[in-house]
N, C-alpha and C. Protein backbone atom coordinates (compact mmCIF):
# COMPACT_ATOMS: atom_id res chain seq x y z
N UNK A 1 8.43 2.16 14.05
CA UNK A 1 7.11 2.56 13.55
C UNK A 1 6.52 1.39 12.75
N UNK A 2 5.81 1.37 12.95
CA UNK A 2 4.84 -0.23 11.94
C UNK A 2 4.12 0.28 11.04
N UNK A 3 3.67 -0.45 10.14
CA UNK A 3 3.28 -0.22 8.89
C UNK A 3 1.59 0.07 9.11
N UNK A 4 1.37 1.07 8.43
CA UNK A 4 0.49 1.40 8.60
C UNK A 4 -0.85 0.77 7.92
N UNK A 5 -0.76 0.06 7.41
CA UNK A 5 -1.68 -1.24 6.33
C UNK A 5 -1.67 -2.64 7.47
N UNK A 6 -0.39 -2.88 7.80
CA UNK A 6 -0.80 -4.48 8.18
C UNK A 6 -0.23 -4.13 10.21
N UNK A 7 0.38 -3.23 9.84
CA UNK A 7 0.44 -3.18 11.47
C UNK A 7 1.66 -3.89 12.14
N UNK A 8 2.71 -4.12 11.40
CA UNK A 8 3.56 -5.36 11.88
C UNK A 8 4.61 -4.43 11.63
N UNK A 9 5.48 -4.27 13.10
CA UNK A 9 6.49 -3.54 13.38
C UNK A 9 8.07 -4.08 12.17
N UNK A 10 8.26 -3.29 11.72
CA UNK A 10 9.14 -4.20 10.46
C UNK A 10 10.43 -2.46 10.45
N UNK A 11 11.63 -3.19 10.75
CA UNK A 11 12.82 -2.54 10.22
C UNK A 11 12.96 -1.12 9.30
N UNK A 12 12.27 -1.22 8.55
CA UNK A 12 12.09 -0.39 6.96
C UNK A 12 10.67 -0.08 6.23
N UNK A 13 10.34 0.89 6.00
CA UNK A 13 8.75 1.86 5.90
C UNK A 13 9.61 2.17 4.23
N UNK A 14 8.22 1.92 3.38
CA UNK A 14 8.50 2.82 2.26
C UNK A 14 7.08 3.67 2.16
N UNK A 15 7.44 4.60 1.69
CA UNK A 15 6.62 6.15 1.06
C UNK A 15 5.51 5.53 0.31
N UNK A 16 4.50 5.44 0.52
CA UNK A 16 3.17 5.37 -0.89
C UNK A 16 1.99 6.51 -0.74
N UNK A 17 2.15 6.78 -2.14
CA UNK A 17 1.24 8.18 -2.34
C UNK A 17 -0.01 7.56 -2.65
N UNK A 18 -0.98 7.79 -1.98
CA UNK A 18 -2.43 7.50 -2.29
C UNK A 18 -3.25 7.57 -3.38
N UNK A 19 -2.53 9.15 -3.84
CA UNK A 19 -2.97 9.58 -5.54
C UNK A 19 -1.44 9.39 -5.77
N UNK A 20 -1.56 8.78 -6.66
CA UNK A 20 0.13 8.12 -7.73
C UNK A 20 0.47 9.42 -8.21
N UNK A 21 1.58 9.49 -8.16
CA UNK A 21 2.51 11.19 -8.59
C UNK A 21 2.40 11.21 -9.93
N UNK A 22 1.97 9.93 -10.87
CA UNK A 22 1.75 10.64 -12.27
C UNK A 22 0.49 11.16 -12.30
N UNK A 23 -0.38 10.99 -11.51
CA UNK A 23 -1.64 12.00 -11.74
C UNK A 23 -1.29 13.45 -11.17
N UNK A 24 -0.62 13.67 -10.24
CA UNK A 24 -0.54 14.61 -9.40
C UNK A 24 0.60 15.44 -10.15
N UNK A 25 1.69 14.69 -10.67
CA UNK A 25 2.77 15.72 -11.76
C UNK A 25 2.03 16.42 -12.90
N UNK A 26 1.44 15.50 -13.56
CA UNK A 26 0.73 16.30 -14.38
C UNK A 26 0.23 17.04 -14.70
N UNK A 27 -0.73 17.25 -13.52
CA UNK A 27 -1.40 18.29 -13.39
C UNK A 27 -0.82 19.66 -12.59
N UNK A 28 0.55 19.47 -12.30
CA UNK A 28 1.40 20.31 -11.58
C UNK A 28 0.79 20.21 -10.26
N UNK A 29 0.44 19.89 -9.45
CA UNK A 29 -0.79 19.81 -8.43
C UNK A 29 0.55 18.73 -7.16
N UNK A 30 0.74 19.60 -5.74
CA UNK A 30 1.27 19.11 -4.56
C UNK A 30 0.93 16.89 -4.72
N UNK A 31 1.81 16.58 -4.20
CA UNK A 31 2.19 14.87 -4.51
C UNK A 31 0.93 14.12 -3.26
N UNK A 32 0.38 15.62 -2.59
CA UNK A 32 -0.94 14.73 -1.72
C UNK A 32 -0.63 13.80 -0.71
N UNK A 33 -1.48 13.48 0.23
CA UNK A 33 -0.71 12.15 1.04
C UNK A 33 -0.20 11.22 1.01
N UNK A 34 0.41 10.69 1.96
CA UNK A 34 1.40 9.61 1.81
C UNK A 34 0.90 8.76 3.01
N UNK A 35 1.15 7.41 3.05
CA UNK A 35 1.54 6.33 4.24
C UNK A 35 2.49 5.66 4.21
N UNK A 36 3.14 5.23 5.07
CA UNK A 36 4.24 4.22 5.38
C UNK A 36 4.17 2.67 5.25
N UNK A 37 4.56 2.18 4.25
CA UNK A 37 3.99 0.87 4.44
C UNK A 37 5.09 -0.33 4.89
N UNK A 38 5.02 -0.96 4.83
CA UNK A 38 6.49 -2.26 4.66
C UNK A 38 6.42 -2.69 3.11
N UNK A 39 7.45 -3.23 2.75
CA UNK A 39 7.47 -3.66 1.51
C UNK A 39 6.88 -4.44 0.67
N UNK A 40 6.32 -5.40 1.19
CA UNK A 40 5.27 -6.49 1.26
C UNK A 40 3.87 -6.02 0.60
N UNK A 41 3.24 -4.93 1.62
CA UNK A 41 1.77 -4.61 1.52
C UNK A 41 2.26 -3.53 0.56
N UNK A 42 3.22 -2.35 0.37
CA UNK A 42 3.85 -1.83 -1.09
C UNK A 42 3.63 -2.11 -2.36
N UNK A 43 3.88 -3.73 -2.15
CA UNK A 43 4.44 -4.35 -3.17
C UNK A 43 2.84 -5.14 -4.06
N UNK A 44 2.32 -5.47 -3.25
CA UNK A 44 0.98 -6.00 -3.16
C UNK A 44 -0.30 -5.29 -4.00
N UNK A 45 -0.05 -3.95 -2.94
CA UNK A 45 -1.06 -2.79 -3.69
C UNK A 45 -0.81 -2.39 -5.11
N UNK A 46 0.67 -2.42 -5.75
CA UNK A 46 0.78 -2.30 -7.12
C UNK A 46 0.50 -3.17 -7.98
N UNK A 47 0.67 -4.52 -7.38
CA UNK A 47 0.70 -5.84 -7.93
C UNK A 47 -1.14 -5.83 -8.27
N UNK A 48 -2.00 -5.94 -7.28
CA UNK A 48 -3.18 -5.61 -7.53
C UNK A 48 -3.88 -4.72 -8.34
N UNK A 49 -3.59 -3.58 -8.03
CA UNK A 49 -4.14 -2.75 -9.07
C UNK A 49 -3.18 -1.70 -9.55
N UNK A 50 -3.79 -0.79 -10.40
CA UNK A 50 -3.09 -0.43 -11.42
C UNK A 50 -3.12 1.20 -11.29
N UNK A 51 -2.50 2.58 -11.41
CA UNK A 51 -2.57 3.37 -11.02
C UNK A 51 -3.70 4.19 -11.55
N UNK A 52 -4.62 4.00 -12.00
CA UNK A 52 -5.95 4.72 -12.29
C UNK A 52 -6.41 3.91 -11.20
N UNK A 53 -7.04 3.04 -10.97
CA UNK A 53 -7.74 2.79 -10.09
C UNK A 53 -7.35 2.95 -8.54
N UNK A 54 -5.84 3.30 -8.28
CA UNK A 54 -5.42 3.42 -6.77
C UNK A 54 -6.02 5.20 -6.86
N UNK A 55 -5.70 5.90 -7.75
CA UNK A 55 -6.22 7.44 -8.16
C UNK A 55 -7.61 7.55 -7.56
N UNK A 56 -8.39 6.62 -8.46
CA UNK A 56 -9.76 6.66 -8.22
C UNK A 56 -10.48 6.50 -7.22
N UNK A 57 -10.49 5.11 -6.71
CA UNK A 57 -11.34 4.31 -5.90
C UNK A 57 -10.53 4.65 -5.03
N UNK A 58 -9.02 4.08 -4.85
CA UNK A 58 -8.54 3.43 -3.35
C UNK A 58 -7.67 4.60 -3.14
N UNK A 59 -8.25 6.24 -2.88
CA UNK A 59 -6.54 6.63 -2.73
C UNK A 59 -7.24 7.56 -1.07
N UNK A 60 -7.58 6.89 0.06
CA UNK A 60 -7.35 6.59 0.96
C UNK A 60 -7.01 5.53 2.16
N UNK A 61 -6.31 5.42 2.98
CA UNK A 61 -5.84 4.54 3.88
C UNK A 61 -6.99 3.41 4.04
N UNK A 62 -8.06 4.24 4.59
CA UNK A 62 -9.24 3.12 5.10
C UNK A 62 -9.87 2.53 3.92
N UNK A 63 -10.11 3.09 2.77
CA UNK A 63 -10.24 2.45 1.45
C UNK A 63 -9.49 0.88 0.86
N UNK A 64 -8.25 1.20 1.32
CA UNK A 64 -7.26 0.17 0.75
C UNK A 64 -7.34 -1.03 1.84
N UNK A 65 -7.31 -0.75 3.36
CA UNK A 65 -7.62 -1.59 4.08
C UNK A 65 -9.56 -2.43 3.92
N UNK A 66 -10.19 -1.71 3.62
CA UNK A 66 -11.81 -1.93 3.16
C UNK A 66 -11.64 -2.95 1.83
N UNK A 67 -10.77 -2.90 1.08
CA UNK A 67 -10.64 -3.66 -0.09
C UNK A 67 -10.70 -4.94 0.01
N UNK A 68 -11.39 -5.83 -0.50
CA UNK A 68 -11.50 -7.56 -0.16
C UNK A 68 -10.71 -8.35 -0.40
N UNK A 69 -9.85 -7.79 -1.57
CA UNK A 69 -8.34 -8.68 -1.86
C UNK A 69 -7.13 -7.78 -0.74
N UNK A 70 -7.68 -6.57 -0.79
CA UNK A 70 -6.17 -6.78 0.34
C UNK A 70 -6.31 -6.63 1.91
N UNK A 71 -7.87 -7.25 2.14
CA UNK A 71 -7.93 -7.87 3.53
C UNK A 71 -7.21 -9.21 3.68
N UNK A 72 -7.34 -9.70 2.36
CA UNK A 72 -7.16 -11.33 2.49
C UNK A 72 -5.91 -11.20 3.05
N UNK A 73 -4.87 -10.39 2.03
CA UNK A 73 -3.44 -10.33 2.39
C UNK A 73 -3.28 -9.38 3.39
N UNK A 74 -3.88 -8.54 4.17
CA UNK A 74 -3.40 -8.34 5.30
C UNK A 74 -3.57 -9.13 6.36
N UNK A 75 -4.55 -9.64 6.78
CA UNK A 75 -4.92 -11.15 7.28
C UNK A 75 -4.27 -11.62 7.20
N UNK A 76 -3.45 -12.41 6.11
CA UNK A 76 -1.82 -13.11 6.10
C UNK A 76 -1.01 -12.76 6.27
N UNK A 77 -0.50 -11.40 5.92
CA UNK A 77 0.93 -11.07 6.47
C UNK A 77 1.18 -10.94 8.08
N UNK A 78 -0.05 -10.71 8.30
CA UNK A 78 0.06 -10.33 9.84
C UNK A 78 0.82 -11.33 10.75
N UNK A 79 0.53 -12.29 9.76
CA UNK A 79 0.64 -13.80 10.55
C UNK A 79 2.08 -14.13 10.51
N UNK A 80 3.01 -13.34 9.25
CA UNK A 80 4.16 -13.93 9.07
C UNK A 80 5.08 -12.66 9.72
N UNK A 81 6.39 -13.29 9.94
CA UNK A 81 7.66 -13.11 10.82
C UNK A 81 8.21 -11.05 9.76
N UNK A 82 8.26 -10.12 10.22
CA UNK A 82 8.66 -9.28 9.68
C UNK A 82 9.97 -9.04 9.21
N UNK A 83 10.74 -10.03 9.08
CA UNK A 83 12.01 -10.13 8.03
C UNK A 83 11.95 -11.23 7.26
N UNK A 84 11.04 -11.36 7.25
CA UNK A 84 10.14 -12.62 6.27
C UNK A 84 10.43 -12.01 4.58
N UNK A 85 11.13 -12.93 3.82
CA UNK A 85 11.27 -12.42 2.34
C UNK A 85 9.14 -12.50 1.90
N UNK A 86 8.51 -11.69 1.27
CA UNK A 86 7.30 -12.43 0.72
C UNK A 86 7.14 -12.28 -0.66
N UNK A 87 6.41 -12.75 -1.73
CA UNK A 87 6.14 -12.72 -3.04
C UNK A 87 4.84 -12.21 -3.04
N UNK A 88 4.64 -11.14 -4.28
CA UNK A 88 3.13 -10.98 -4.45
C UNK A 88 2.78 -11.71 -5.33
N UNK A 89 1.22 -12.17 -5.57
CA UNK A 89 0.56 -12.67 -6.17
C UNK A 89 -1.07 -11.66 -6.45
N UNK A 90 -1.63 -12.17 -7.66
CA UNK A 90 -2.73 -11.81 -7.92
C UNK A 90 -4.05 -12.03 -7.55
């Protein structure tokens, strides 16, 4: 199954909740959708922003792909090898 952000068939999918489970625990309220990502674009989306604003603005799929910083980096990862170690940056 490939990641549903960059599209690049990769070994291992982790869980990301669109609305972050501390908004959603809190309020006792179901953990809401999820996508599969690779670790990379995971790793990226936290690194970027911060969990009020993934809550707010970005807590759908086509939202996060629509985003201008993480077109840049999907645009790049695409490009690299999927057992590729990568680093996030800001």
């Amino acid at each position: 199954m490939p990641c549903q952000l960059c599209d690049r068939p990769v070994p291992e999918l982790t869980e990301h909740h669109l609305v972050p489970r501390q908004y959603t625990k809190r309020r006792q309220q179901e953990p809401g959708p999820t996508v599969w990502l690779c670790r990379p674009c995971h790793k990226q989306i936290h690194t970027l922003f911060d969990n009020h604003t993934l809550a707010r603005e970005l807590n759908t799929l086509e939202k996060l792909q629509a985003h201008p910083q993480m077109q840049r980096f999907i645009s790049w990862i695409r490009k690299q090898r999927p057992e590729k170690q990568v680093r996030s940056y800001r």
